[in-house]
Protein backbone atom coordinates (compact mmCIF):
# COMPACT_ATOMS: atom_id res chain seq x y z
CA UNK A 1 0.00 0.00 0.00
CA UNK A 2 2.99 2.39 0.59
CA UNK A 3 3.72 1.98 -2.92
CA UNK A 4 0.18 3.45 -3.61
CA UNK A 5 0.71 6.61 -1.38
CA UNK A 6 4.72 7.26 -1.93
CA UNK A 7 3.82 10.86 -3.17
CA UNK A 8 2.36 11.67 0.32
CA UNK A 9 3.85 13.27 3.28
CA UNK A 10 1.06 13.18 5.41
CA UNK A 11 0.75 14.23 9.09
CA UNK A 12 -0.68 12.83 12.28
CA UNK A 13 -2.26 15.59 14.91
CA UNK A 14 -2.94 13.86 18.09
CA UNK A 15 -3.57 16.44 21.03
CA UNK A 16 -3.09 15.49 24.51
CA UNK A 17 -3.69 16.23 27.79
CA UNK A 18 -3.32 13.61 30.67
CA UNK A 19 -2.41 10.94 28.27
CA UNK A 20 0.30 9.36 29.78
CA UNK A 21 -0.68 5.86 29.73
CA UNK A 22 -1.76 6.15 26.17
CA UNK A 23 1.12 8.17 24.05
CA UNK A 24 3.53 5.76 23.98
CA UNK A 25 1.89 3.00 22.16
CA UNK A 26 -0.64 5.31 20.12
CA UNK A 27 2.70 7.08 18.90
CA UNK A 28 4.35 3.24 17.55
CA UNK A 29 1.04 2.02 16.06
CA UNK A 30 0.15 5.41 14.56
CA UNK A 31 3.99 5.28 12.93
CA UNK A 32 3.50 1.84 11.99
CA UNK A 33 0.69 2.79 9.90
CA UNK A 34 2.20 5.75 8.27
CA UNK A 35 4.90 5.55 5.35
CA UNK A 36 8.16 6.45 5.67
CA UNK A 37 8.15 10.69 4.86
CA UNK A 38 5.00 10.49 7.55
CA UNK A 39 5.16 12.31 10.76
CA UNK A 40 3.28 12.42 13.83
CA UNK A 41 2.34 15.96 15.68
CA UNK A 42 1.33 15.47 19.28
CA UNK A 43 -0.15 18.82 21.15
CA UNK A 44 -0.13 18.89 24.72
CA UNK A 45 -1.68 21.41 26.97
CA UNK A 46 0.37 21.18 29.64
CA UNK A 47 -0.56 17.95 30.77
CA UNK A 48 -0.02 17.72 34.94
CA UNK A 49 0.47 14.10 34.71
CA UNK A 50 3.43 14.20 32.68
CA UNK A 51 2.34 13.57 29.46
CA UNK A 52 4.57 16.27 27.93
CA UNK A 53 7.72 15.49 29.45
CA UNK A 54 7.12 11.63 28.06
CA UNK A 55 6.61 13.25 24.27
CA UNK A 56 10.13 14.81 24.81
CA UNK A 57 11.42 11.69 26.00
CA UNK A 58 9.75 9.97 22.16
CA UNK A 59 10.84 12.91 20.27
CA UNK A 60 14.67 12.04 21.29
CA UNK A 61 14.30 8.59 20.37
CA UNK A 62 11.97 8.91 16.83
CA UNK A 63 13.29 12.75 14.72
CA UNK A 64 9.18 11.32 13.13
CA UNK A 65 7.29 12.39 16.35
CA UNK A 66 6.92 16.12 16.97
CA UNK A 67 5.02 17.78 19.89
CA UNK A 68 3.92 21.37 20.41
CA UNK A 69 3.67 22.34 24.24
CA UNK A 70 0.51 24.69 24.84
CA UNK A 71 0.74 26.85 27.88
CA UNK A 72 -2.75 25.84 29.04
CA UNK A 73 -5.56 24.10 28.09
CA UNK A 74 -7.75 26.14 25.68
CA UNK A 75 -10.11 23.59 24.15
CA UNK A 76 -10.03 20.99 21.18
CA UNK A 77 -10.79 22.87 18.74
CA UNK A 78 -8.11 25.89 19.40
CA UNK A 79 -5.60 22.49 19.73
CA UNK A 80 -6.56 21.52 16.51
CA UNK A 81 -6.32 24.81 15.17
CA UNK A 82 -2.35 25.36 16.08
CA UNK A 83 -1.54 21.44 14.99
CA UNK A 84 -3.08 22.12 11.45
CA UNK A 85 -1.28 25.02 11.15
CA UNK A 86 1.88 23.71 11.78
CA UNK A 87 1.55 20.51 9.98
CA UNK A 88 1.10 22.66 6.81
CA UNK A 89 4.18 24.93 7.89
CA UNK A 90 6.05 21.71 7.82
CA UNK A 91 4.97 20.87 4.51
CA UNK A 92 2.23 17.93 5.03
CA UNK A 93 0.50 17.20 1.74
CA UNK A 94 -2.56 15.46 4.37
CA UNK A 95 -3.24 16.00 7.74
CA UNK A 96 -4.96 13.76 9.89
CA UNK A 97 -6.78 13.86 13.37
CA UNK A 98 -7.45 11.67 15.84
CA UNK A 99 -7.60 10.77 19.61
CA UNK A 100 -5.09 9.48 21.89
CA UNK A 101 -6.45 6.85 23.25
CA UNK A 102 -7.14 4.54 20.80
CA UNK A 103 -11.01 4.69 20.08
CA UNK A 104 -9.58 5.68 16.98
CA UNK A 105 -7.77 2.37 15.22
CA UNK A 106 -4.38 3.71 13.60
CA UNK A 107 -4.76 0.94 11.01
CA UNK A 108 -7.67 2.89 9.67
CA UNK A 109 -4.58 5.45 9.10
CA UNK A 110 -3.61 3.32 5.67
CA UNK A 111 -7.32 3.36 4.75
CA UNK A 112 -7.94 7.09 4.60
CA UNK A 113 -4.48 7.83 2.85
CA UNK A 114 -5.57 5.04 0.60
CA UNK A 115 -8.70 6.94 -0.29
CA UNK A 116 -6.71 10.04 -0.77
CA UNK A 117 -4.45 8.26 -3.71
CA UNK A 118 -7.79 6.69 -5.22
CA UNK A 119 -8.52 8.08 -8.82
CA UNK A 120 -11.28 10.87 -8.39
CA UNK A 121 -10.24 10.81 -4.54
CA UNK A 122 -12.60 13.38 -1.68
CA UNK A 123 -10.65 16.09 -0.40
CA UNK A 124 -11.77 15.23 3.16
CA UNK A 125 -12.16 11.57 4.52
CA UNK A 126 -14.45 11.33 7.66
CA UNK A 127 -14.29 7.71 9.53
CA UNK A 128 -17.69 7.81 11.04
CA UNK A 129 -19.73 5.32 13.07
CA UNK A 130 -22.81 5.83 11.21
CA UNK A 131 -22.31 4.53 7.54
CA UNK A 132 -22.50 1.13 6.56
CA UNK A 133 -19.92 -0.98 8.47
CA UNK A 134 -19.19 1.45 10.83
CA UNK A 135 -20.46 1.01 14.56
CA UNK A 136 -19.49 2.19 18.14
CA UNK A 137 -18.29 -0.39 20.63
CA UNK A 138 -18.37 -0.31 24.62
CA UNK A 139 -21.10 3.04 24.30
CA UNK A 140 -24.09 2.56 26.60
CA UNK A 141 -26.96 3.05 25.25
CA UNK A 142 -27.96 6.72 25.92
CA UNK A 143 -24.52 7.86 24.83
CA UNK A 144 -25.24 6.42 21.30
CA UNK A 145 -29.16 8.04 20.92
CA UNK A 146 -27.28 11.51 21.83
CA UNK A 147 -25.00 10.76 19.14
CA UNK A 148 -26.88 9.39 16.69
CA UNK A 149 -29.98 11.69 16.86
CA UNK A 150 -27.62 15.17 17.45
CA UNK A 151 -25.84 14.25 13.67
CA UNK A 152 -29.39 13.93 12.16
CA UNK A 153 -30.44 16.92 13.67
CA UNK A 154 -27.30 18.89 12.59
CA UNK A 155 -27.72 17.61 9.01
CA UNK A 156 -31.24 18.79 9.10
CA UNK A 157 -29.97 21.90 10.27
CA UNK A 158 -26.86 22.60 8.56
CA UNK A 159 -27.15 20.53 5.36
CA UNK A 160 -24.34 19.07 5.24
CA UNK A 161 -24.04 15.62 3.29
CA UNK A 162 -22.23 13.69 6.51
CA UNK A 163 -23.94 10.71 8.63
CA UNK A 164 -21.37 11.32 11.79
CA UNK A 165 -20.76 14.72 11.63
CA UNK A 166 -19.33 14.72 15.28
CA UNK A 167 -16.88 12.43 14.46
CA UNK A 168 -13.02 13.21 14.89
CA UNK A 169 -10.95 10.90 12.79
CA UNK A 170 -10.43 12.92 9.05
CA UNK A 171 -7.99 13.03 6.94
CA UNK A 172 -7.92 16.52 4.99
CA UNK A 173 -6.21 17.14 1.82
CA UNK A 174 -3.72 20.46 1.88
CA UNK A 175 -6.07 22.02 -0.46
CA UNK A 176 -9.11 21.81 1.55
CA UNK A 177 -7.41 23.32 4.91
CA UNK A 178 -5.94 26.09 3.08
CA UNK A 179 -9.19 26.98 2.05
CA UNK A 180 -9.83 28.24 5.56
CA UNK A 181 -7.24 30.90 5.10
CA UNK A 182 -5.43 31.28 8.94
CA UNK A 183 -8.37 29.51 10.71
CA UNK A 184 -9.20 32.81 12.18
CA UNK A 185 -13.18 32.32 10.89
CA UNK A 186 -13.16 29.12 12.78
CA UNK A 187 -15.58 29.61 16.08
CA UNK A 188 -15.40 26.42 18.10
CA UNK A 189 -13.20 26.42 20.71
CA UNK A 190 -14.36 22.54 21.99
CA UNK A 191 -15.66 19.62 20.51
CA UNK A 192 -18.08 21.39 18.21
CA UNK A 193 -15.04 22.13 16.29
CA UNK A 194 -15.72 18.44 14.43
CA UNK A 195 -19.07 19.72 13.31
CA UNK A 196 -17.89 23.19 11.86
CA UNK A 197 -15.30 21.74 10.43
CA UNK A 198 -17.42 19.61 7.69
CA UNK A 199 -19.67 22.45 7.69
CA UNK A 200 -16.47 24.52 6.63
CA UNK A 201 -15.28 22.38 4.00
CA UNK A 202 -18.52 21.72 2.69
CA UNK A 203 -19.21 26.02 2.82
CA UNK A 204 -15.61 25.97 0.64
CA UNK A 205 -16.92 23.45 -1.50
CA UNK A 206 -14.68 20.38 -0.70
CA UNK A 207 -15.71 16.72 -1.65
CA UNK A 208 -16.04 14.84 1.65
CA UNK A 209 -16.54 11.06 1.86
CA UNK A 210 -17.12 8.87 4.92
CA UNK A 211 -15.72 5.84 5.61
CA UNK A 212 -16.55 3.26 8.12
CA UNK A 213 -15.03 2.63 11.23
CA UNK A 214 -15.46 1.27 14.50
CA UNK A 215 -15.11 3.42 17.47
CA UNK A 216 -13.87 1.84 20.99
CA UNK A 217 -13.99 3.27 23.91
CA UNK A 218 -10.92 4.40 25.60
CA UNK A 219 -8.04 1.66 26.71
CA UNK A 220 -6.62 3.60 29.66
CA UNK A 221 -6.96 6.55 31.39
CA UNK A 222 -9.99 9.32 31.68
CA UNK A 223 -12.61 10.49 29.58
CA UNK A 224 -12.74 14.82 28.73
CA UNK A 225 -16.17 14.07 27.42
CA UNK A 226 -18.96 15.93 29.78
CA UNK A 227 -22.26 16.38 29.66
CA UNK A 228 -21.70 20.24 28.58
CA UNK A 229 -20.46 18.51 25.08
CA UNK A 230 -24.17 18.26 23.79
CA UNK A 231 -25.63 22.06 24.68
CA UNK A 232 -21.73 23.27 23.25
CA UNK A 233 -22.84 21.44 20.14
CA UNK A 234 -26.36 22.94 20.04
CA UNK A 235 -25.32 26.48 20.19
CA UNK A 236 -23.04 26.08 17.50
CA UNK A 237 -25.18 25.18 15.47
CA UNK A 238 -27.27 27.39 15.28
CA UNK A 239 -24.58 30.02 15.27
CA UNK A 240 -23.45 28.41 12.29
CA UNK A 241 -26.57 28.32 10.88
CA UNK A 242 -27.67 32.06 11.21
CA UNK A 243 -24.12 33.34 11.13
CA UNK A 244 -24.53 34.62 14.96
CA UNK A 245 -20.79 35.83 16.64
C-alpha cells in the first residue's frame, strides 16, 4: 500500500492532555501505519500528569514524532487549530486527526491515505460510526441516541451531506485546509469544532466522503467528554446556521 501513497507526506495531529498511559503505544502504532516521509504531531496542553515530558522523552528517540507544548488548556478545537497550522508549515501534503487513546484504530490510518491516492479521490475523509460498516463499541446506550440523533439533527440543520458529523478521525487534503485561510473564521473552541469543520469544508466546497469505522472506547486513562459537550454542540449550530458571533 505504501507503494500506492509514496507521493504523500502526510501528518498525524494527536492532542493530549493527561495521556500518559496512552502516548507511547498510540505514537508506535500510529507510525506503523504511516509511510516512511509520515510524521506524527502530538499537542499537549500542559498535561499535569506528565504527558509532555514523556513526548520529549519519544521525540529524542523517533526525529518522526513532533510535539507542540501549549501553555494551558484552551479547548479541542483551538488544539486543533495550532496542529493544522503547523503541519502545513512543515509541509504535510494530508493531515490527519485523531484521539489518543485509541477509540480511533491507527490501522484505519492506511485506509484514509488510501482513499486520498484513489482516482477521483474526496478532499476530506471522515471515519464515522454511522455509515454502513461502521459502529461504536463499549457506548451505553444513551450515549449512542445523543450521538446518533444530534448528527441527524445537525444535518437537518446545517445541510451538510455527513452521517457522523461529530466524528473526529479525518484526513484533509492540503487544499481543503488552506481553504480556511489562517483559521481565524473558525468559532469552536471545543468539541463542536468536528461539526464546523465539515460544515467549513462543505461552505468551501470540498468533496467529503465517509468511511466506516469502529469506534472503541478508551483503553486507559480518563474520559474529557462531559455532559456540557451536547448544549456546546447545540449552540453552534445554530450560530453556524444564522451566522450569529
Amino acid at each position: 500500500m505504501y507503494g500506492i501513497i509514496k507521493s504523500m507526506k502526510p501528518s498525524v495531529v494527536i492532542p493530549t492532555y493527561n495521556e500518559r498511559e496512552n502516548v507511547e503505544a498510540m505514537a508506535a502504532a500510529v507510525l506503523e501505519n504511516l509511510p516512511p516521509e509520515g510524521e506524527l504531531l502530538f499537542l499537549d496542553d500542559n498535561s499535569p500528569d506528565g504527558t509532555g515530558v514523556l513526548i520529549d522523552g519519544l521525540c529524542v528517540k523517533e526525529p518522526r514524532i513532533r510535539v507542540m507544548h501549549r501553555k494551558s488548556k484552551e479547548g479541542l478545537g483551538r488544539a486543533y487549530v495550532a496542529g493544522f497550522a503547523e503541519a502545513l508549515r512543515l509541509g504535510a501534503t494530508h493531515v490527519i486527526e485523531m484521539d489518543c487513546d485509541f477509540s480511533h484504530d491507527p490501522a484505519d490510518v492506511k485506509r484514509m491515505l488510501a482513499e486520498m491516492s484513489a482516482e477521483n479521490a474526496p478532499d476530506v475523509v471522515i471515519g464515522s460510526r454511522y455509515v454502513k460498516g461502521g459502529k461504536c463499541v463499549g457506548w451505553p446506550f444513551k450515549r449512542w441516541f445523543i450521538s446518533r440523533f444530534g448528527g441527524l439533527f445537525i444535518r437537518m440543520v446545517l445541510g451538510v451531506p455527513v452521517k457522523d458529523p461529530t466524528g473526529g478521525f479525518k484526513c484533509f487534503r492540503r487544499k481543503a485546509l488552506e481553504s480556511l485561510g489562517d483559521f481565524s473564521g473558525i468559532k469552536s473552541f471545543g468539541y463542536s469544532f468536528q461539526m464546523e469543520m465539515n460544515y467549513r469544508m462543505a461552505q468551501s466546497g470540498m468533496k467529503l466522503k465517509e468511511i466506516p469505522i469502529t469506534f472503541t472506547e478508551r483503553r486507559a486513562g480518563v474520559s474529557k467528554i462531559s455532559g456540557s459537550i451536547a448544549t456546546e454542540t447545540l449552540k453552534m449550530v445554530f450560530k453556524l446556521r444564522f451566522g450569529i458571533g
